[in-house]
C-alpha atoms as a PDB file:
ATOM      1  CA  UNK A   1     -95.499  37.915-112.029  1.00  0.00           C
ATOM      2  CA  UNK A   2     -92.110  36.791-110.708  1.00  0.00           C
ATOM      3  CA  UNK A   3     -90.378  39.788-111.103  1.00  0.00           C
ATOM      4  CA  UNK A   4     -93.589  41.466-108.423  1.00  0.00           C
ATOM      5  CA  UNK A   5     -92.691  39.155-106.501  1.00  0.00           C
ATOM      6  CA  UNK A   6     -89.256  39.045-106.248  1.00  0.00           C
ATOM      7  CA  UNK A   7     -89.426  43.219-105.999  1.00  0.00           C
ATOM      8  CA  UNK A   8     -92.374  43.136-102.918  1.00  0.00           C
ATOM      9  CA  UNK A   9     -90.018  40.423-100.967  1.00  0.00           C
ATOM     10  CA  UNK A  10     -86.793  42.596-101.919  1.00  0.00           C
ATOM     11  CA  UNK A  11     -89.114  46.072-100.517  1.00  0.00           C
ATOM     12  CA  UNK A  12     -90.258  43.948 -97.512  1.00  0.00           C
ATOM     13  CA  UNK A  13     -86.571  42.425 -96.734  1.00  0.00           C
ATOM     14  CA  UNK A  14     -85.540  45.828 -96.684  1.00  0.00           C
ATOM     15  CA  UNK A  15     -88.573  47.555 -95.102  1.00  0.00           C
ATOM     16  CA  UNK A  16     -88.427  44.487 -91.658  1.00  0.00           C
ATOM     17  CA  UNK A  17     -85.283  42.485 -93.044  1.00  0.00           C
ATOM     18  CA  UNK A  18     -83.419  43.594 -89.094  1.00  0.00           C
ATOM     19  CA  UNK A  19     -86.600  43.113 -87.499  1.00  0.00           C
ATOM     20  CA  UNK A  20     -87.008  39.701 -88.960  1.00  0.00           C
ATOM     21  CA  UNK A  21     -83.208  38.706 -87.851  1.00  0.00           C
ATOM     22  CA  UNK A  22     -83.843  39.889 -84.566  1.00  0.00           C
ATOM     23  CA  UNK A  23     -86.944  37.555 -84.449  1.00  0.00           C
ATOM     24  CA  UNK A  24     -85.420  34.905 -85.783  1.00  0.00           C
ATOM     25  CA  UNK A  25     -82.385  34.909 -83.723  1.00  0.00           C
ATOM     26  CA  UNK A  26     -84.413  35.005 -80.930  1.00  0.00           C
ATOM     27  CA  UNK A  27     -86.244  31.737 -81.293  1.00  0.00           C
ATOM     28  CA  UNK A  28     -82.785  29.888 -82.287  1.00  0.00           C
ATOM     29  CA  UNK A  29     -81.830  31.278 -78.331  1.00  0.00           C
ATOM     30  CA  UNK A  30     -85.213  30.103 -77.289  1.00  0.00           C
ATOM     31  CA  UNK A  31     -84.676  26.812 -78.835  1.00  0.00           C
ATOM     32  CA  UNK A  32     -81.455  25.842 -77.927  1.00  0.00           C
ATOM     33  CA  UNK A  33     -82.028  27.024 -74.482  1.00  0.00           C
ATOM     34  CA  UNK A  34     -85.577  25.026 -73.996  1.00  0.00           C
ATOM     35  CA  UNK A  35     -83.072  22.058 -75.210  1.00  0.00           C
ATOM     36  CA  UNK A  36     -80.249  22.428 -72.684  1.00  0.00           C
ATOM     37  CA  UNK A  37     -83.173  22.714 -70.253  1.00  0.00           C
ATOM     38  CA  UNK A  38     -84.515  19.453 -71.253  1.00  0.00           C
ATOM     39  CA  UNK A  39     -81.720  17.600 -71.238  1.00  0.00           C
ATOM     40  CA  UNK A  40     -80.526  18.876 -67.785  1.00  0.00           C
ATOM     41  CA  UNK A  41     -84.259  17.691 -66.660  1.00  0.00           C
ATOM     42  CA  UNK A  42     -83.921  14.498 -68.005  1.00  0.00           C
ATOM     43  CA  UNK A  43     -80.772  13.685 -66.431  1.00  0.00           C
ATOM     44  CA  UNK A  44     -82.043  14.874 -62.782  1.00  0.00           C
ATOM     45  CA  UNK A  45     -85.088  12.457 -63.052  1.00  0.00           C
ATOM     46  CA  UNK A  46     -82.734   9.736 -63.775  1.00  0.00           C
ATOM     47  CA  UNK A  47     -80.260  10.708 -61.218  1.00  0.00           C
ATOM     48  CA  UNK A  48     -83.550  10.384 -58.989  1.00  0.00           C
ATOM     49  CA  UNK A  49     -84.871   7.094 -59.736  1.00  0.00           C
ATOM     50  CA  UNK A  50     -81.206   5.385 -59.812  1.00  0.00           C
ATOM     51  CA  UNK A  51     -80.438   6.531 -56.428  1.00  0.00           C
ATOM     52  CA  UNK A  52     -80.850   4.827 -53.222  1.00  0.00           C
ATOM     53  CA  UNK A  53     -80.552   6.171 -50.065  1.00  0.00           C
ATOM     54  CA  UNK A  54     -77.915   4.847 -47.545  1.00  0.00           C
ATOM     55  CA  UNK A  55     -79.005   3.312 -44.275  1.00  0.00           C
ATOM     56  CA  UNK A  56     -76.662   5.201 -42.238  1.00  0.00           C
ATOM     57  CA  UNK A  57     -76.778   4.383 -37.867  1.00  0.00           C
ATOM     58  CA  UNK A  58     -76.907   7.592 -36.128  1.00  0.00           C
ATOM     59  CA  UNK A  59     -73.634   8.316 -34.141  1.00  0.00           C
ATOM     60  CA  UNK A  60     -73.398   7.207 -30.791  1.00  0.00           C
ATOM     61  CA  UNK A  61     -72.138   9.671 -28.606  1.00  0.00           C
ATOM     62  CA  UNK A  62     -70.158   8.152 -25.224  1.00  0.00           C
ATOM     63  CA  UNK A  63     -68.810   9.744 -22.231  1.00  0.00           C
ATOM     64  CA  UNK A  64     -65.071  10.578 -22.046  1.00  0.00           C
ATOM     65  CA  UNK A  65     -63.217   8.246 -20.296  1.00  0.00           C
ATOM     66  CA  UNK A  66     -61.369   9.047 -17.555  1.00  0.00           C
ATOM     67  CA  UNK A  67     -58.530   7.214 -16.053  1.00  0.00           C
ATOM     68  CA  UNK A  68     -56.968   7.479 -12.485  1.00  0.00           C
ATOM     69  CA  UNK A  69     -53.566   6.648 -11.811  1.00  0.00           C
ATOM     70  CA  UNK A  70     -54.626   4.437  -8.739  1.00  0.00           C
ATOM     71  CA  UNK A  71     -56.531   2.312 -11.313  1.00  0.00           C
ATOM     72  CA  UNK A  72     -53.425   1.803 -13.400  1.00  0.00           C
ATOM     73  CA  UNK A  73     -51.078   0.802 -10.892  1.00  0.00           C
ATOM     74  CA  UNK A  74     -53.203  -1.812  -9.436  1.00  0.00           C
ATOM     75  CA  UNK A  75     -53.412  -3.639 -13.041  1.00  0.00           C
ATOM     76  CA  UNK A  76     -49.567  -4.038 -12.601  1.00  0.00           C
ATOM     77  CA  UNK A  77     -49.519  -3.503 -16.354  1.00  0.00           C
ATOM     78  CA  UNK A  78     -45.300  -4.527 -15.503  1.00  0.00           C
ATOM     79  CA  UNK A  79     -45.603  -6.905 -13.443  1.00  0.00           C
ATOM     80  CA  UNK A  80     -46.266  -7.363  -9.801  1.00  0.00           C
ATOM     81  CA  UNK A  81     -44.004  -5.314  -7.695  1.00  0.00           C
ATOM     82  CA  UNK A  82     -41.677  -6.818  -5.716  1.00  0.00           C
ATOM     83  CA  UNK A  83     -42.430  -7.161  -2.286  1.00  0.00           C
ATOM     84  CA  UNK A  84     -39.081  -6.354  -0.346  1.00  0.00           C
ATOM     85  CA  UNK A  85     -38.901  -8.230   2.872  1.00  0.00           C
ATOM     86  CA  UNK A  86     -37.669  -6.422   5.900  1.00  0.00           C
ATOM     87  CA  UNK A  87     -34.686  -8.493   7.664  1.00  0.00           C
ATOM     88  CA  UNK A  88     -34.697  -8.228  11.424  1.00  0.00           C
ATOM     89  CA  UNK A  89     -31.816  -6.757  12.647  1.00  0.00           C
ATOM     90  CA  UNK A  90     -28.803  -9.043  13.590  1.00  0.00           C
ATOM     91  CA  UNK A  91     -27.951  -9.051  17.736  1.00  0.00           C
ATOM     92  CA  UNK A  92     -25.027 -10.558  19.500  1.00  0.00           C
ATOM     93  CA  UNK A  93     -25.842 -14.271  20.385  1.00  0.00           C
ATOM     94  CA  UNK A  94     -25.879 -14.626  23.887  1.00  0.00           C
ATOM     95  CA  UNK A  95     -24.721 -18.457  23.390  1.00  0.00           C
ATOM     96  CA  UNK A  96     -21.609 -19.868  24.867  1.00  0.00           C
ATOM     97  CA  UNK A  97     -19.623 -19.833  21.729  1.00  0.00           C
ATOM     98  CA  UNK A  98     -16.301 -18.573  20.798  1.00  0.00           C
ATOM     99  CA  UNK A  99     -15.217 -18.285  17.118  1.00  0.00           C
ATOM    100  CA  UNK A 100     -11.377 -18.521  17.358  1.00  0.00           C
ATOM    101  CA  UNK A 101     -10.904 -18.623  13.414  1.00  0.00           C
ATOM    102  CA  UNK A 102     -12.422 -18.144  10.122  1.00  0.00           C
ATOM    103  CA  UNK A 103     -11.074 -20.000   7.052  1.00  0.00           C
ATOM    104  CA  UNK A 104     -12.581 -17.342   4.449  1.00  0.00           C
ATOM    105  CA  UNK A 105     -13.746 -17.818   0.821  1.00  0.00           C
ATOM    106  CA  UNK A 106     -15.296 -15.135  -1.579  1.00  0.00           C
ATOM    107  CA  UNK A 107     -17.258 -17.298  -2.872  1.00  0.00           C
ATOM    108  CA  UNK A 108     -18.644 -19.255   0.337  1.00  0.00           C
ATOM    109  CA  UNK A 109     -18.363 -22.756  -0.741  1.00  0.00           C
ATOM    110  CA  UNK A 110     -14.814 -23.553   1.158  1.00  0.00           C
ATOM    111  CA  UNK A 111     -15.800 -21.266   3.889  1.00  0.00           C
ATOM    112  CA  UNK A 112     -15.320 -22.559   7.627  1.00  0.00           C
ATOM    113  CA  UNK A 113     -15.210 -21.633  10.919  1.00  0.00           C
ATOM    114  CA  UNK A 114     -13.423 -22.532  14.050  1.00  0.00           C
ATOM    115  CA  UNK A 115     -15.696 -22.267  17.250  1.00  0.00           C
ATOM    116  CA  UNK A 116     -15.649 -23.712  20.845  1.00  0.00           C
ATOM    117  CA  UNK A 117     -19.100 -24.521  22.326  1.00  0.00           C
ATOM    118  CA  UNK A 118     -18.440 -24.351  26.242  1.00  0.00           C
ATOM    119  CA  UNK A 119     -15.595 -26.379  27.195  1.00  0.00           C
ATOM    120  CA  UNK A 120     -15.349 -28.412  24.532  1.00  0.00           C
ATOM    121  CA  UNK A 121     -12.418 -28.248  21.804  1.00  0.00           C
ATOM    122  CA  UNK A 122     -12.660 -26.142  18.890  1.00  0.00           C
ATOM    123  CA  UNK A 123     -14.597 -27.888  15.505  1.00  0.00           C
ATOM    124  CA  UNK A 124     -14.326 -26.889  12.352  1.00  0.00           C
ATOM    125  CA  UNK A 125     -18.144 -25.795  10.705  1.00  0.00           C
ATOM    126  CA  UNK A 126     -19.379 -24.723   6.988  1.00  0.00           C
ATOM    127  CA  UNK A 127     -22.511 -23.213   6.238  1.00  0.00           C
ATOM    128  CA  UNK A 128     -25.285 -24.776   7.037  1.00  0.00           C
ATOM    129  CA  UNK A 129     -24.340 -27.669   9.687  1.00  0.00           C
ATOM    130  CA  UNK A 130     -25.529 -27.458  13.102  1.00  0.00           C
ATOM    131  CA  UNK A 131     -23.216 -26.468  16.043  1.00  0.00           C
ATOM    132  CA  UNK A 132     -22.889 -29.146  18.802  1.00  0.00           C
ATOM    133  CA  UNK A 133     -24.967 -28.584  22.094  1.00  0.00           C
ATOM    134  CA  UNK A 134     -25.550 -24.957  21.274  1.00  0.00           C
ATOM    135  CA  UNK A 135     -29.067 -25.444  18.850  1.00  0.00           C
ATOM    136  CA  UNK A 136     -28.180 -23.349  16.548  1.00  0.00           C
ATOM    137  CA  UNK A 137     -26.471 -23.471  12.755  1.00  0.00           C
ATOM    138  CA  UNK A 138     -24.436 -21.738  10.729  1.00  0.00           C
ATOM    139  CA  UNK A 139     -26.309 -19.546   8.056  1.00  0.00           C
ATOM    140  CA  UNK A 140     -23.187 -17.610   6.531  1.00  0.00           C
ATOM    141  CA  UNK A 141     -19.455 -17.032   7.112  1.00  0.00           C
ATOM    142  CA  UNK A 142     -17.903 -13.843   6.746  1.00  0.00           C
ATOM    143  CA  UNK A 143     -14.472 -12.343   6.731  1.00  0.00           C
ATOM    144  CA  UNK A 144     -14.761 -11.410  10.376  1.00  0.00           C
ATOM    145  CA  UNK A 145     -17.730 -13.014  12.153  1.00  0.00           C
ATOM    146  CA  UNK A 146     -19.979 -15.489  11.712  1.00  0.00           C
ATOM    147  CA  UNK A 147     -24.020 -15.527  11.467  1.00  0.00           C
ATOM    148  CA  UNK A 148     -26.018 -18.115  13.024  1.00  0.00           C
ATOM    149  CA  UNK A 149     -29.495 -19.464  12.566  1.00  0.00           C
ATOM    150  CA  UNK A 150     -31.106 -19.731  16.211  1.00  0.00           C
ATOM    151  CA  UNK A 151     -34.626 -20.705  15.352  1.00  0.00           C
ATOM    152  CA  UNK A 152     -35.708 -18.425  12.753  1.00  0.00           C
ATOM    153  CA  UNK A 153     -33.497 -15.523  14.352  1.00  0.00           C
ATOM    154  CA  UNK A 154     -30.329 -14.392  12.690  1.00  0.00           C
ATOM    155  CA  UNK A 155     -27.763 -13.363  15.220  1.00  0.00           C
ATOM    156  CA  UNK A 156     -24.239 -12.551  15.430  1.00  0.00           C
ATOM    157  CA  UNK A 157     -20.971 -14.124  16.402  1.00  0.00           C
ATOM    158  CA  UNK A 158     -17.919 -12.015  16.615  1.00  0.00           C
ATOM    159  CA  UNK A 159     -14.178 -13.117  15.808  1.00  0.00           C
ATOM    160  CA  UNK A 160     -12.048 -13.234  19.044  1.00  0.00           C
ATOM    161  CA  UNK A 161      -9.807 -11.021  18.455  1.00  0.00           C
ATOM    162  CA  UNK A 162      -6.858 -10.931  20.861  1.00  0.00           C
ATOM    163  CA  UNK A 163      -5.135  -7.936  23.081  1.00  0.00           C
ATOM    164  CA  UNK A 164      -1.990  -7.060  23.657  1.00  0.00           C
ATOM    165  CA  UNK A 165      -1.531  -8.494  27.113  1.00  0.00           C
ATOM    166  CA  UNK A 166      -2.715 -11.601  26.226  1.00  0.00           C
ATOM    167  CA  UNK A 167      -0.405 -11.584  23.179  1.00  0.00           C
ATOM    168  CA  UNK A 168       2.415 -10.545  25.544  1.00  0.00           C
ATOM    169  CA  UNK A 169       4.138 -13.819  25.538  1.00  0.00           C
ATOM    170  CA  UNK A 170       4.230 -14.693  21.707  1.00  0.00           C
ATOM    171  CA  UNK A 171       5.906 -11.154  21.236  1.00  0.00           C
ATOM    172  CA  UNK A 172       9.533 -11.181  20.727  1.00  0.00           C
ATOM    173  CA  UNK A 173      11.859  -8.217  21.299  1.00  0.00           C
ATOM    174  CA  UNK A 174      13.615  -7.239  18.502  1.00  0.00           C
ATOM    175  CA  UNK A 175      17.413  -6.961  19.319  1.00  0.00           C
ATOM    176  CA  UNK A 176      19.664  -4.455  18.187  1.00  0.00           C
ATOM    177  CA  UNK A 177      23.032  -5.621  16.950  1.00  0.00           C
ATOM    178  CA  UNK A 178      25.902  -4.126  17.656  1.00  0.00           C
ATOM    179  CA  UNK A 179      28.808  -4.303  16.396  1.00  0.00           C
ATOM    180  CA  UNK A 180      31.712  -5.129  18.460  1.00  0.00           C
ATOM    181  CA  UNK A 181      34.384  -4.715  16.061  1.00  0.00           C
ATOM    182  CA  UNK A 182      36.107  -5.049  12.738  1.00  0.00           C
ATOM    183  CA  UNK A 183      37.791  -7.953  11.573  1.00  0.00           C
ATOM    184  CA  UNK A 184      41.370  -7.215  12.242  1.00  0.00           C
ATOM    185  CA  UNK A 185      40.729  -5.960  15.389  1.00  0.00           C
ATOM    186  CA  UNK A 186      39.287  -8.787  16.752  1.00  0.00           C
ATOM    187  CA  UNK A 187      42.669 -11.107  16.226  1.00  0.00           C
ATOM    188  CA  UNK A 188      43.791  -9.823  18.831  1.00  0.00           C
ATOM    189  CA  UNK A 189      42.702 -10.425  22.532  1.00  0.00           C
ATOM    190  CA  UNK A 190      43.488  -9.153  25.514  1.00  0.00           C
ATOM    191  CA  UNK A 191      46.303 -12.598  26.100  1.00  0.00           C
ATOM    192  CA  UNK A 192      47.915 -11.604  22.960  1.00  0.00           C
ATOM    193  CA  UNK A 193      46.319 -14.698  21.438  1.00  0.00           C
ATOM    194  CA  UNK A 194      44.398 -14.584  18.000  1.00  0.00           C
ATOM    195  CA  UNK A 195      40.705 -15.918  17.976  1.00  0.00           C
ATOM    196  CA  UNK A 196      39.427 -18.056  15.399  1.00  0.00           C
ATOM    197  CA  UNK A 197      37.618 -16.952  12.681  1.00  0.00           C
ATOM    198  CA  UNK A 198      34.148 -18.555  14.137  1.00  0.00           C
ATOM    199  CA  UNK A 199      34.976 -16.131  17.341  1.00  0.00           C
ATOM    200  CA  UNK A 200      34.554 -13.069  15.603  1.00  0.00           C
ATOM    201  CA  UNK A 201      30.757 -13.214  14.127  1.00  0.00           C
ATOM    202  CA  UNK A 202      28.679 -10.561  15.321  1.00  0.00           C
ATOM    203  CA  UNK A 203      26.534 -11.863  17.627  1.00  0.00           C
ATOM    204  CA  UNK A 204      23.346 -10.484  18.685  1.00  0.00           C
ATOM    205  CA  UNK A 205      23.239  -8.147  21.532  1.00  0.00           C
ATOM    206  CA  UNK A 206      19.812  -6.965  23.216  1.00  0.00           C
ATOM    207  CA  UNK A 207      19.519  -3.306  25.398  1.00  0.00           C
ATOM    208  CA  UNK A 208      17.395  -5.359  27.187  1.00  0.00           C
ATOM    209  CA  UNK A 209      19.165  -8.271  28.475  1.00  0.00           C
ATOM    210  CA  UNK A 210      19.568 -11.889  26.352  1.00  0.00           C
ATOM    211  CA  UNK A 211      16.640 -12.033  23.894  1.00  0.00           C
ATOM    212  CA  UNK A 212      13.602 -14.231  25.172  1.00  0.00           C
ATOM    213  CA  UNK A 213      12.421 -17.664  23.491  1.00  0.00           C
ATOM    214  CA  UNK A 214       9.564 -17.651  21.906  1.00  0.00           C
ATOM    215  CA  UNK A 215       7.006 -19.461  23.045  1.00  0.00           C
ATOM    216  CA  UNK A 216       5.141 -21.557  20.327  1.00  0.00           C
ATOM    217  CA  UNK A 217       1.289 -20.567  20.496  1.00  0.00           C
ATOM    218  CA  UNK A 218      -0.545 -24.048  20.847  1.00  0.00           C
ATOM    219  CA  UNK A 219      -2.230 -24.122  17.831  1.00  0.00           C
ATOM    220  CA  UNK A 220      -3.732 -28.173  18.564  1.00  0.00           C
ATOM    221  CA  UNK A 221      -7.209 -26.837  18.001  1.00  0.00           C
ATOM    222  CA  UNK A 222      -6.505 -25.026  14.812  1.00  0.00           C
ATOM    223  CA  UNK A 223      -4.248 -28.042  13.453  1.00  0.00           C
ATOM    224  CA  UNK A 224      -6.969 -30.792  14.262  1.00  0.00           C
ATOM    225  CA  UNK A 225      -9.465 -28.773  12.540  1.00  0.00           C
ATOM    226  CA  UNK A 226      -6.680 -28.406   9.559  1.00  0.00           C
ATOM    227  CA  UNK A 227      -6.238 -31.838   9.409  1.00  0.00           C
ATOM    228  CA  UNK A 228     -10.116 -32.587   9.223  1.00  0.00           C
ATOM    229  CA  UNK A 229     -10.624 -30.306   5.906  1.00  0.00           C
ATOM    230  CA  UNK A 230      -7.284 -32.022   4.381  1.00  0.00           C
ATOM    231  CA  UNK A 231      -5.515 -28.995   4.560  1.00  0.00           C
ATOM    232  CA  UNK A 232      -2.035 -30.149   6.505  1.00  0.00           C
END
């Protein structure tokens, strides 16, 4: 009875045996493909009930902005700008002043100034004191005039400057010297007598006649206003 049975199965294997691979190979595929499909299922309904969804605000969308250049400069984002003050311009004073001298410092603190006011004598000023009888102070000193403060109005006062004629008679002549002989020479004069040695020093001769004196400048203004600062 085995051995029928053991030769039907052999005639059968042989008969179907590819056909029965071919089955049976395809329900292994089937299987293992219905499993992958599972599993990917499973994990997608998980994925699912573990997520939740963000609250996310829609964007806001704004308008450019613009900027204009007039809008930047008045924020003085440097500071404010500095307002430059326009100075008046600087006239001749019409007072009766004269400034005869200027004791000048670079630096301004020993700075004076000589100056007559009318007919009176010549006073010595620094910056910022008040000139007698004319109303009017002194705002700064410079090398070659002086500025004064007239009620709010800056105005000018020249040096006196001198000309030639009036400087005519504190001019010297220069002489020439000539000389009027050696040594030996002069031993001898026109007696036959010898002149002392003191006799024969050159002395000065002028084209022009005997040099002039010269005349000492009075200087009693200058010297009293000296004297004030300590000076002589």
């Amino acid at each position: 009875m085995n051995a029928l049975n053991s030769i039907s199965s052999s005639r059968i294997w042989q008969r179907h045996g590819t056909l029965i691979a071919w089955v049976f190979g395809a329900l292994c595929l089937v299987l293992v493909a219905t499993s992958v499909a599972w599993d990917a299922y499973q994990q997608h309904t998980v994925r699912i009930q573990n997520y939740t969804p963000q609250k996310i605000a829609p964007l806001q969308r704004t308008a450019r902005a613009t900027y204009q250049a007039q809008t930047i400069v008045r924020a003085n984002l440097f500071g404010s700008e500095v307002v430059k003050v326009k100075e008046k311009p600087i006239v001749k004073t019409t007072l009766n002043l004269k400034l005869q001298g200027i004791l000048w410092d670079s630096s301004g603190g020993m700075a004076r100034a000589i100056i007559t006011s009318g007919n009176k004598k010549a006073e010595l000023y620094a910056v910022g004191e008040k000139i007698k009888g004319a109303g009017a102070s002194i705002k700064e000193i410079r090398n070659s005039e002086v500025l004064l403060d007239r009620a709010g109005a800056t105005e000018s006062l020249a040096l006196v400057v001198k000309k030639a004629e009036e400087l005519e008679p504190f001019l010297v002549q220069q002489a020439s010297y000539v000389d009027r002989g050696s040594v030996p020479s002069r031993f001898q004069s026109s007696t036959g007598g010898s002149e002392t040695l003191n006799q024969v020093r050159r002395k000065p001769q002028s084209n022009n006649g005997a040099p002039r004196k010269v005349r000492r400048p009075n200087f009693s203004g200058l010297d009293k206003a000296l004297r004030k600062m300590g000076e002589i």
